[in-house]
N, C-alpha and C. Protein backbone atom coordinates (compact mmCIF):
# COMPACT_ATOMS: atom_id res chain seq x y z
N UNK A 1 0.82 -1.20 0.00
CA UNK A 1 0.00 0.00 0.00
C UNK A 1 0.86 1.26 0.00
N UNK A 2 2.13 1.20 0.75
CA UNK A 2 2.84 2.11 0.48
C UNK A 2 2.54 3.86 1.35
N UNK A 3 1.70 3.33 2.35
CA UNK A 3 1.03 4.63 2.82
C UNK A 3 1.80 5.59 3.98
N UNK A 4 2.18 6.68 4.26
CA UNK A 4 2.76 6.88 5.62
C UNK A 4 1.93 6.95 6.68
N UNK A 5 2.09 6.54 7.99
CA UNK A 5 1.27 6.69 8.44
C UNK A 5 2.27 7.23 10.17
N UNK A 6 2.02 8.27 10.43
CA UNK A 6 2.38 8.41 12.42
C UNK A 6 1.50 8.07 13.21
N UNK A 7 2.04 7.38 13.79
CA UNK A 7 1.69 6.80 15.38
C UNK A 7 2.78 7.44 16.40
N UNK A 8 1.90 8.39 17.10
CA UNK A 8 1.63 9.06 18.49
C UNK A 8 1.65 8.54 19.58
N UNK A 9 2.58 8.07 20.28
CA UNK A 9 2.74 7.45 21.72
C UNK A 9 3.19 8.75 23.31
N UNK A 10 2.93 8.70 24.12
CA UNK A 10 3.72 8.81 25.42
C UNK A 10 4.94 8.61 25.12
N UNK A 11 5.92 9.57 25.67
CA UNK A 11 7.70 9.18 26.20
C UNK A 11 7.50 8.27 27.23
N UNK A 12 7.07 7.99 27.96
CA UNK A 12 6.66 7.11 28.91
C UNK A 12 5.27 6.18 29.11
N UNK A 13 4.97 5.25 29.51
CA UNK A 13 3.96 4.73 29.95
C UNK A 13 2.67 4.41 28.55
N UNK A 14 3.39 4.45 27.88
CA UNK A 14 2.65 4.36 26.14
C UNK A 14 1.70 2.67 26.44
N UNK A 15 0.91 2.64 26.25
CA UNK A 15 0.01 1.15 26.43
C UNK A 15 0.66 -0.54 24.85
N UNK A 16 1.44 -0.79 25.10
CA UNK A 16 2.35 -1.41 24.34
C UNK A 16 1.54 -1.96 23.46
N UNK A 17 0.22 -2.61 23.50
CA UNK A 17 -0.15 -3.22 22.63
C UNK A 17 -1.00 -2.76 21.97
N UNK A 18 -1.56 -1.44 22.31
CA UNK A 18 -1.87 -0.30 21.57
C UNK A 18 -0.78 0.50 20.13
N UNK A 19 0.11 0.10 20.49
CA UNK A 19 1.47 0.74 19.80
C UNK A 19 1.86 -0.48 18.75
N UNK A 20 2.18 -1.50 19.69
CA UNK A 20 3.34 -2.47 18.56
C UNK A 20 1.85 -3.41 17.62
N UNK A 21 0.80 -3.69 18.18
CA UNK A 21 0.14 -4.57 17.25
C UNK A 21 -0.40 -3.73 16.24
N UNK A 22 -1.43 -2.64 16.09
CA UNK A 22 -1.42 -1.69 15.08
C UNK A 22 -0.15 -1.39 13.82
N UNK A 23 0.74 -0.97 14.33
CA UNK A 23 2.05 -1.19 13.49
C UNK A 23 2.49 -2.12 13.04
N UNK A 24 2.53 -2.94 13.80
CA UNK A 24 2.58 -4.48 13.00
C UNK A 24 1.86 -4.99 11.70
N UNK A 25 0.62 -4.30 12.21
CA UNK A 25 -0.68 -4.86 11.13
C UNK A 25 -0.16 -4.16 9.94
N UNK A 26 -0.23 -2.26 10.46
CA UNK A 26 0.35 -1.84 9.11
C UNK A 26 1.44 -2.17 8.18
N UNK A 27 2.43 -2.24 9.12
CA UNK A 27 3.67 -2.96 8.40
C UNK A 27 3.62 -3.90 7.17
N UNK A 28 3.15 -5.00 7.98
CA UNK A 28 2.62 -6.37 6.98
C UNK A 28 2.17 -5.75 6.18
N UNK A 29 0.81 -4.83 5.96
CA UNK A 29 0.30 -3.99 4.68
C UNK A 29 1.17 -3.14 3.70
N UNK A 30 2.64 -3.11 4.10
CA UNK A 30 3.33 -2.23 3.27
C UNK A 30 3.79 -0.98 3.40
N UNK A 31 3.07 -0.29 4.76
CA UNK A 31 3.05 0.68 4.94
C UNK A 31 4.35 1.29 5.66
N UNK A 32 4.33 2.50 6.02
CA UNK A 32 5.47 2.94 6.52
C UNK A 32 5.14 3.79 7.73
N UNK A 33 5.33 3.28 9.03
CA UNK A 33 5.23 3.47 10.34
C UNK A 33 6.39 5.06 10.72
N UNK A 34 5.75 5.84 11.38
CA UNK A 34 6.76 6.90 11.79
C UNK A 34 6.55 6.85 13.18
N UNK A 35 7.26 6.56 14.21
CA UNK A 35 6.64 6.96 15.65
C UNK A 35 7.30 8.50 16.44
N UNK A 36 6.18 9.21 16.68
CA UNK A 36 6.01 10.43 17.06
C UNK A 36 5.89 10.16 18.94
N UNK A 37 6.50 11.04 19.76
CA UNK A 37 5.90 11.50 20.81
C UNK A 37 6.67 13.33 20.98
N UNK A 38 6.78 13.31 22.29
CA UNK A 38 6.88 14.66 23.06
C UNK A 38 8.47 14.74 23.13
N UNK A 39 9.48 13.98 22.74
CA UNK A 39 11.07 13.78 22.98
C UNK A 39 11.28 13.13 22.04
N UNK A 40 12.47 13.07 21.62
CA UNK A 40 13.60 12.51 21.19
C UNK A 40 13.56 11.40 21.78
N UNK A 41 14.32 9.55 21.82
CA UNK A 41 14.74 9.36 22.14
C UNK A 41 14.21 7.80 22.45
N UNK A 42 14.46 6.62 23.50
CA UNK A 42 13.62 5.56 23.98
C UNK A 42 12.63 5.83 24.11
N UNK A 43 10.96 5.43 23.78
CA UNK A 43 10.54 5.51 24.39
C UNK A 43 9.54 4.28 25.03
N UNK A 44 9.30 4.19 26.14
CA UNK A 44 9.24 3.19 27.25
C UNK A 44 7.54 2.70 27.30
N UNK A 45 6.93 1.41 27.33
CA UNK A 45 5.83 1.63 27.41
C UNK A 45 5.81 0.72 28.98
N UNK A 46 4.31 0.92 28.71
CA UNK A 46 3.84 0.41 30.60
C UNK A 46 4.28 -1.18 30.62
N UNK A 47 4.56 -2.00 29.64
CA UNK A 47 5.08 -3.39 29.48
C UNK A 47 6.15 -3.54 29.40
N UNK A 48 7.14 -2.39 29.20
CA UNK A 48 8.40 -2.57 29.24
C UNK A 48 8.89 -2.44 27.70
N UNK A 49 8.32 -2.36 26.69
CA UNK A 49 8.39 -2.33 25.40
C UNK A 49 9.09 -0.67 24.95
N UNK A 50 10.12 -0.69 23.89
CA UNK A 50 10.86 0.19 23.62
C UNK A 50 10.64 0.40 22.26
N UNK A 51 10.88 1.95 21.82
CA UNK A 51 10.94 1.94 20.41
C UNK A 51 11.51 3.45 20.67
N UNK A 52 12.35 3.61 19.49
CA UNK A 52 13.07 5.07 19.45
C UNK A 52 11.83 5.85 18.69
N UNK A 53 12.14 6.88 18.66
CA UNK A 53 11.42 8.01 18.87
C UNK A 53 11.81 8.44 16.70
N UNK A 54 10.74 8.69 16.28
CA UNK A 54 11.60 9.56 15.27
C UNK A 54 11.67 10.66 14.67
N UNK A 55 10.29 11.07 15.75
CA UNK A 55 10.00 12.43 15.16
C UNK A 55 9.24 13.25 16.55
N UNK A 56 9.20 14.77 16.65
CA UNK A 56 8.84 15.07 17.57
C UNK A 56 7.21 15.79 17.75
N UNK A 57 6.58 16.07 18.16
CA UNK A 57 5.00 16.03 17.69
C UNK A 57 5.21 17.63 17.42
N UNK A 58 6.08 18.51 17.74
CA UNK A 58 6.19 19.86 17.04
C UNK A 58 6.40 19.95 15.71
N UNK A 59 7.72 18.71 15.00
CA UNK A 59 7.63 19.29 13.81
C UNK A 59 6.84 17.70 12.38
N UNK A 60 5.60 17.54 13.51
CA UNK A 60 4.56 16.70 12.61
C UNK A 60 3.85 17.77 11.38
N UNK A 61 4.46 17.24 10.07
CA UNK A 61 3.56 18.14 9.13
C UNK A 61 2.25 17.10 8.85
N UNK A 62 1.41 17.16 9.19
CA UNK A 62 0.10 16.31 8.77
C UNK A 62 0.11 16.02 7.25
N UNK A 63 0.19 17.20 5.89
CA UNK A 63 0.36 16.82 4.43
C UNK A 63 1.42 15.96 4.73
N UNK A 64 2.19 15.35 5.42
CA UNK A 64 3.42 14.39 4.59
C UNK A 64 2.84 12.82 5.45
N UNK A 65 1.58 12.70 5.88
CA UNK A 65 1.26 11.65 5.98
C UNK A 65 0.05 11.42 5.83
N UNK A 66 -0.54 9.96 5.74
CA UNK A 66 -2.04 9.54 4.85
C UNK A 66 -2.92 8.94 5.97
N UNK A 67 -2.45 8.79 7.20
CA UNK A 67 -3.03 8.55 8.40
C UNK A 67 -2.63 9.21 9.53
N UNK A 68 -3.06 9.79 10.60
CA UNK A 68 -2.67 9.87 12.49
C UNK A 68 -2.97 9.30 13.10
N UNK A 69 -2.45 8.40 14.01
CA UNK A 69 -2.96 7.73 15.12
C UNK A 69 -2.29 7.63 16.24
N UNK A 70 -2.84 8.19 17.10
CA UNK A 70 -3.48 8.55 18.61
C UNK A 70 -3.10 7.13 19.77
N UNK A 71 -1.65 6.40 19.68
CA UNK A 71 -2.01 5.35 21.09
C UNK A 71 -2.28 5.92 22.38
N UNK A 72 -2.64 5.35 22.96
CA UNK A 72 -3.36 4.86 24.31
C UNK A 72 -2.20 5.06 25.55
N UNK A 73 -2.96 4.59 27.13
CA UNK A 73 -1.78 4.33 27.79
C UNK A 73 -1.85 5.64 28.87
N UNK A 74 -1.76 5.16 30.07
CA UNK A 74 -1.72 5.88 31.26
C UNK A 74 -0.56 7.06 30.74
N UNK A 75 0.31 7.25 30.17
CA UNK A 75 1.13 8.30 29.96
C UNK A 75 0.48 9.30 28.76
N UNK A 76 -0.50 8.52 27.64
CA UNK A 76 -1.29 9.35 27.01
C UNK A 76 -1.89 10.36 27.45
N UNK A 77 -2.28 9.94 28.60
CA UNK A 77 -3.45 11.12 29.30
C UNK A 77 -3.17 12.36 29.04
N UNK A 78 -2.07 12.86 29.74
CA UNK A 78 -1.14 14.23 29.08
C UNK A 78 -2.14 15.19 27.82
N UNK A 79 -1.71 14.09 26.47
CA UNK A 79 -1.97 14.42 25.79
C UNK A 79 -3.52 15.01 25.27
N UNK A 80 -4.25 14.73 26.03
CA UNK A 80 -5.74 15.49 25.65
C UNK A 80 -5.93 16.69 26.20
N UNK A 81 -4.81 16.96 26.92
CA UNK A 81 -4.48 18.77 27.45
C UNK A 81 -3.74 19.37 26.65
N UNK A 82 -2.74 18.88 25.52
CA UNK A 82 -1.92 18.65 24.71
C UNK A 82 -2.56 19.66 23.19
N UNK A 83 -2.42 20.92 23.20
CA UNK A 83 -2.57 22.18 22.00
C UNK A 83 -1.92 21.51 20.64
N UNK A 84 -0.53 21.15 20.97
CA UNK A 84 -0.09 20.46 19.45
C UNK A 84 -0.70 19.12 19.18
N UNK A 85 -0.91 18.26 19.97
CA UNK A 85 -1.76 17.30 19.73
C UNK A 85 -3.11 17.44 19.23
N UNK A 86 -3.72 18.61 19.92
CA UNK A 86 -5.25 18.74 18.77
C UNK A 86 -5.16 19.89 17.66
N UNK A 87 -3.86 20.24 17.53
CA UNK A 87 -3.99 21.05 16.24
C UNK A 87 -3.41 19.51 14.92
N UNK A 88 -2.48 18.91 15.13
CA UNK A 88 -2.21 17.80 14.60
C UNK A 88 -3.06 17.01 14.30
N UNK A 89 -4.75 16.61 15.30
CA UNK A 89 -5.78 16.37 14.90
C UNK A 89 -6.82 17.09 14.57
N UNK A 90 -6.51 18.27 14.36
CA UNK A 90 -7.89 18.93 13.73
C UNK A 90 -6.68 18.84 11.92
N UNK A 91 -5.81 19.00 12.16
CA UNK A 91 -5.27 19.21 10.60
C UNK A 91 -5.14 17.75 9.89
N UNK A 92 -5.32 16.91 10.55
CA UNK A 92 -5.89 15.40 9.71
C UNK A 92 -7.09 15.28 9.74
N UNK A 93 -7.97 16.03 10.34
CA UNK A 93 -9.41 16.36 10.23
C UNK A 93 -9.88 16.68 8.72
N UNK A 94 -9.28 17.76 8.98
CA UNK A 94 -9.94 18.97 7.78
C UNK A 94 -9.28 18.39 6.66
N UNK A 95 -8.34 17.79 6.23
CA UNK A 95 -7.29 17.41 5.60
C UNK A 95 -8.08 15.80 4.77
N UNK A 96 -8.85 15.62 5.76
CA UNK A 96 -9.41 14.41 5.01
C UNK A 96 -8.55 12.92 5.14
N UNK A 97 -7.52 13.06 6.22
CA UNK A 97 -6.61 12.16 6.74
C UNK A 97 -7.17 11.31 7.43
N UNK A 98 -6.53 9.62 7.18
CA UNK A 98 -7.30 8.98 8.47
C UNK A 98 -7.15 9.34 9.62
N UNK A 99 -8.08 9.29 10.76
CA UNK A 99 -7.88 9.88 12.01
C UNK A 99 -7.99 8.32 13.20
N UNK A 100 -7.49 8.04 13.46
CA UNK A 100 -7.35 6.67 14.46
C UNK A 100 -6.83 7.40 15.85
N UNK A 101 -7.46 6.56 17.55
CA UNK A 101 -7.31 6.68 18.88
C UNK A 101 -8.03 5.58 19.02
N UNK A 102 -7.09 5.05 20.01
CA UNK A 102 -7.20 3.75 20.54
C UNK A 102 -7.19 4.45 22.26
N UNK A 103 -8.05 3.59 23.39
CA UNK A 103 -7.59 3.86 24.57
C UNK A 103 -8.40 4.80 25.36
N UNK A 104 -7.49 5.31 25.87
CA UNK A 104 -7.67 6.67 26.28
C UNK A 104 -7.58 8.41 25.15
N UNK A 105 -6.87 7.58 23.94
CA UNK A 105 -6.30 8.43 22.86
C UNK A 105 -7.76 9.22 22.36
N UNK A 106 -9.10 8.52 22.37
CA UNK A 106 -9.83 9.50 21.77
C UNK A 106 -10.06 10.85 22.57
N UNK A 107 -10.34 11.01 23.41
CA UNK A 107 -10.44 11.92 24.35
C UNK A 107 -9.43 13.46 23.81
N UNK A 108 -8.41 13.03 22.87
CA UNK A 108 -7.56 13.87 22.34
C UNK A 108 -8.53 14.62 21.26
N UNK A 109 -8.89 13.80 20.66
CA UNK A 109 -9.63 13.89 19.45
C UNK A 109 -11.27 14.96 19.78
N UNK A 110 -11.57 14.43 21.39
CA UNK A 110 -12.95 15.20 21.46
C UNK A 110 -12.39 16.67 22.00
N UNK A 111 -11.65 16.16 22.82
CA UNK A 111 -11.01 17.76 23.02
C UNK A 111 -10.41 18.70 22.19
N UNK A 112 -10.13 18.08 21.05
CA UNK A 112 -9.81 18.90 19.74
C UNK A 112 -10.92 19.63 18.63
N UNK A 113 -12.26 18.99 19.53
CA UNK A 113 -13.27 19.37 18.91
C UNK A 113 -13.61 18.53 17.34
N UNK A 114 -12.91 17.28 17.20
CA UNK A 114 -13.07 16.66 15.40
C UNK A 114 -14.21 15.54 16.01
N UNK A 115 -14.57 15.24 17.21
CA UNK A 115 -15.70 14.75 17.21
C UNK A 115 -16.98 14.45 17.11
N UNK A 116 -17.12 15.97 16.77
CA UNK A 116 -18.96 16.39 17.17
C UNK A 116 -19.59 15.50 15.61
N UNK A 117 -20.67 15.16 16.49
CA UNK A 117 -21.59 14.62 15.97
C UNK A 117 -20.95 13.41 15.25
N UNK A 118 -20.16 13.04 15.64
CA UNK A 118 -19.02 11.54 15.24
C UNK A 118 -19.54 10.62 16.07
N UNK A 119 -19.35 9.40 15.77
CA UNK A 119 -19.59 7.90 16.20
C UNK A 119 -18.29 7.45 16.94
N UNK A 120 -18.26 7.42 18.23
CA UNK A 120 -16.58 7.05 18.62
C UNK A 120 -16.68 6.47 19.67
N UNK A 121 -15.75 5.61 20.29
CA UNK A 121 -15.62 4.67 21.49
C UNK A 121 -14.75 5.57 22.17
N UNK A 122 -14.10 4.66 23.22
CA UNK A 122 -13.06 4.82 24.53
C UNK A 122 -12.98 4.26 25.45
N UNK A 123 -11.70 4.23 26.02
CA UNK A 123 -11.81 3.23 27.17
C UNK A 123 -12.41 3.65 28.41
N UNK A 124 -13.38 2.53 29.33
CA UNK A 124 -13.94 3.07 30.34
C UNK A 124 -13.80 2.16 30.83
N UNK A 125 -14.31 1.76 32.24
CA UNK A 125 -14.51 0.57 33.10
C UNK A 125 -15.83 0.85 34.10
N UNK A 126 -15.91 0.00 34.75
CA UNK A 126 -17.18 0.22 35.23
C UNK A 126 -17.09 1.46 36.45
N UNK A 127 -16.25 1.43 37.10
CA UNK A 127 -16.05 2.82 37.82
C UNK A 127 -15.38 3.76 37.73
N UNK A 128 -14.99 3.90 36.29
CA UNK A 128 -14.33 5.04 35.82
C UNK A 128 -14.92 5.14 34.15
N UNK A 129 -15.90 6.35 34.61
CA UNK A 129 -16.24 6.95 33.06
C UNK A 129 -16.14 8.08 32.57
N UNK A 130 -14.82 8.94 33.39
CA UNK A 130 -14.55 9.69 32.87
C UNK A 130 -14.13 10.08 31.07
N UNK A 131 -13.75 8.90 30.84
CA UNK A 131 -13.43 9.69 29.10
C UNK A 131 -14.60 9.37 28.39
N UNK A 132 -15.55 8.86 28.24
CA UNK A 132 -17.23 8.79 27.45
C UNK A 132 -17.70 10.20 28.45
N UNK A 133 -17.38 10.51 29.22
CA UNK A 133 -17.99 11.77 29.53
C UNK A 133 -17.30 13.35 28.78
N UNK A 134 -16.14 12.77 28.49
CA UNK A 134 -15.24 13.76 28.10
C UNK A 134 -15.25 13.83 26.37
N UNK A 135 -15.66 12.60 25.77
CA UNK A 135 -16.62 12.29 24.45
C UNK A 135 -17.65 13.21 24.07
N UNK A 136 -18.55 13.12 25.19
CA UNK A 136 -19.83 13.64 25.14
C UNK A 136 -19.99 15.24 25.29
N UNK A 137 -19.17 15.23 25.91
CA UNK A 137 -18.73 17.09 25.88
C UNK A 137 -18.43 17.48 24.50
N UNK A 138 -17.44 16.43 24.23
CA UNK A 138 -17.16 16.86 22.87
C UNK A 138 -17.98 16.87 21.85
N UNK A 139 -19.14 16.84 22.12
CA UNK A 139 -20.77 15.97 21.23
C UNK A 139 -20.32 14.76 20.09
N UNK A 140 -19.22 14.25 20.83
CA UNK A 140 -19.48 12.37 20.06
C UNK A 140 -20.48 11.84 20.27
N UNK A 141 -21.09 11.05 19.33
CA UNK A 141 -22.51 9.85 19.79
C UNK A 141 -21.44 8.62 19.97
N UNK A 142 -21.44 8.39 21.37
CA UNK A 142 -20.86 7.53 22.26
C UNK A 142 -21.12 6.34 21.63
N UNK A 143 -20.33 5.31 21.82
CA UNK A 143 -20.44 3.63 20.98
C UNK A 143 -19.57 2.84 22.07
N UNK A 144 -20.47 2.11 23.07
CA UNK A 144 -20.18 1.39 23.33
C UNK A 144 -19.55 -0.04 22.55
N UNK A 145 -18.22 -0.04 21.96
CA UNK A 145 -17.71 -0.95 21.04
C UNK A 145 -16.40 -1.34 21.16
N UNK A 146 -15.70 -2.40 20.14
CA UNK A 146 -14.04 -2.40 21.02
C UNK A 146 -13.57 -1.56 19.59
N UNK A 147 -14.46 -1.50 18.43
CA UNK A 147 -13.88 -0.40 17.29
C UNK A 147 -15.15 0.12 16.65
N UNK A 148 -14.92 1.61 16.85
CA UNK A 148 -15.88 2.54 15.99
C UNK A 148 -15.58 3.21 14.67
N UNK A 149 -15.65 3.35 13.40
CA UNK A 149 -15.61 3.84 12.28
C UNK A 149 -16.12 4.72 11.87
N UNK A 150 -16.29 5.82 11.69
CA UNK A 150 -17.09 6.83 11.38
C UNK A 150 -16.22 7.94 10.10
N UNK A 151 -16.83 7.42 8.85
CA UNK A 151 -16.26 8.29 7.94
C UNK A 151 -14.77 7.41 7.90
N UNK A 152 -13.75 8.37 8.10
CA UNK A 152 -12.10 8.71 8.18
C UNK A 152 -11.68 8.39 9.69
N UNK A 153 -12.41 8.68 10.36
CA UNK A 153 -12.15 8.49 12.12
C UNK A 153 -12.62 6.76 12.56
N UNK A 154 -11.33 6.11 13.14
CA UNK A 154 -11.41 5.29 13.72
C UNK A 154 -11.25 5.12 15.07
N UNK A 155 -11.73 4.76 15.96
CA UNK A 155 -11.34 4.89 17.77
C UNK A 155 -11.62 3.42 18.35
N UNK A 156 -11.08 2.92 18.93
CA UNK A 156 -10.92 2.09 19.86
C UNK A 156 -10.99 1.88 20.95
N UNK A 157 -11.70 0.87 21.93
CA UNK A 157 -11.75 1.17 23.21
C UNK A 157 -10.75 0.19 24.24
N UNK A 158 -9.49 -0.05 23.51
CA UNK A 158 -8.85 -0.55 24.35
C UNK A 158 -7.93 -1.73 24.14
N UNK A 159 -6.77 -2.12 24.68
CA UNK A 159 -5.54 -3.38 24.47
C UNK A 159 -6.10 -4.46 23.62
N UNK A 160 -7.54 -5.16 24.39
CA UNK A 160 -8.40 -6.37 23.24
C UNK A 160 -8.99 -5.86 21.79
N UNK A 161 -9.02 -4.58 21.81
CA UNK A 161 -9.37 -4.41 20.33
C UNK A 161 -7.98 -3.93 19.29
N UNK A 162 -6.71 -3.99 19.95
CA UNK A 162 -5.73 -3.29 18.56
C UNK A 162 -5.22 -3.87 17.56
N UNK A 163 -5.70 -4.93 17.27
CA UNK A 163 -5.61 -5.71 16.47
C UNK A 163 -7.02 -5.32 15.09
N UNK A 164 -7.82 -5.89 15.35
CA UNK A 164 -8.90 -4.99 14.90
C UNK A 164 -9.28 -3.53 14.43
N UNK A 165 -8.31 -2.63 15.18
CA UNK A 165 -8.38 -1.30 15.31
C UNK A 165 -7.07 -0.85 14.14
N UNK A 166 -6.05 -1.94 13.79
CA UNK A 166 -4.86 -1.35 13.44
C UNK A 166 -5.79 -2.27 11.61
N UNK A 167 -6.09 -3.00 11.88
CA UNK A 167 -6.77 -4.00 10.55
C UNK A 167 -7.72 -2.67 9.83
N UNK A 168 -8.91 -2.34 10.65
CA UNK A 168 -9.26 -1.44 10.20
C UNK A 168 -9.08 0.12 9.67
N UNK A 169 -7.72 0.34 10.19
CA UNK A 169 -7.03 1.47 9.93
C UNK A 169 -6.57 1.18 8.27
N UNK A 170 -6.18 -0.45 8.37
CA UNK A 170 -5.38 -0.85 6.70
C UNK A 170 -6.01 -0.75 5.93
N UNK A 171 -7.12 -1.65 6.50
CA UNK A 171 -8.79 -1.38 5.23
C UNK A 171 -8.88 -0.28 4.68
N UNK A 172 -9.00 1.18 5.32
CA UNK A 172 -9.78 2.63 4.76
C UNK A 172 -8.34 2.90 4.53
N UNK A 173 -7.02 2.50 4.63
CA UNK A 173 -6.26 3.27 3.39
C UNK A 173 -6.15 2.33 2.14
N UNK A 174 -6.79 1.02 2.03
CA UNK A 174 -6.40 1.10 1.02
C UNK A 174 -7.05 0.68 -0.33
């Protein structure tokens, strides 16, 4: 397929199988994986899983890639307070780019405002629903699902769906 695609992790605490199975999937498809966070350098996920860094989320040009995606992961959180992170997703928005969050990662996406009136998941548990609340602010129509599709925007609600979530990312590019 030949497509570029960045994947967005945490310098730290990145949700590993949010990260390496998605990429994987793409890979196998041909594609060409860039991994983006907040540094330079290792970066570390909550499993112990490593991958260098290759780009920094300041100098992400959105035109030089055909997908964004948003991993997951207690160190994600950050990122939905994160200004370059939702200008990076409003400009694969408007841009007509795939838009993928797995995790906790959509919450980036509603706070960037590319949700409204979108179909999107997230991770919750039964006593923590803070990010479907933080959806709903954003006026997503909430989807209880482990993958939601809507248009260009794909979201995920979590480690058992990235397999699925990274498959369906391959599908709509190609």
């Amino acid at each position: 397929m030949n497509k570029k695609i960045a994947i967005i992790i945490a310098f730290n605490n990145f949700r590993d199988e949010e990260y390496f199975i998605p990429k994987q999937v793409l890979e196998m498809g041909g594609n060409k994986v860039i991994t983006v966070s907040s540094q330079l350098g290792k970066a570390v996920g909550t499993y112990g899983g490593e991958i260098n860094i290759d780009l920094i989320l300041e100098d992400v040009d959105v035109d030089k890639f055909d997908a964004v995606i948003f991993a997951g992961g207690s160190g994600a959180l950050a990122y939905s307070e994160n200004e370059t992170c939702w200008k990076i997703a409003k400009d694969a928005f408007s841009k007509n780019k795939v838009l993928g969050a797995i995790c906790i990662g959509p919450t980036i996406l509603a706070r960037a405002g590319v949700l409204s009136d979108k179909k999107a998941t997230v991770w919750s548990s039964p006593l923590d629903k803070s990010a479907v609340k933080i959806l709903k602010q954003g006026k997503a129509i909430y989807k209880d699902n482990q993958v939601v599709k809507d248009k260009n925007i794909i979201t995920a609600n979590g480690p058992e769906a990235a397999r699925k979530f990274g498959e369906t990312i391959a599908g709509l590019l190609e």
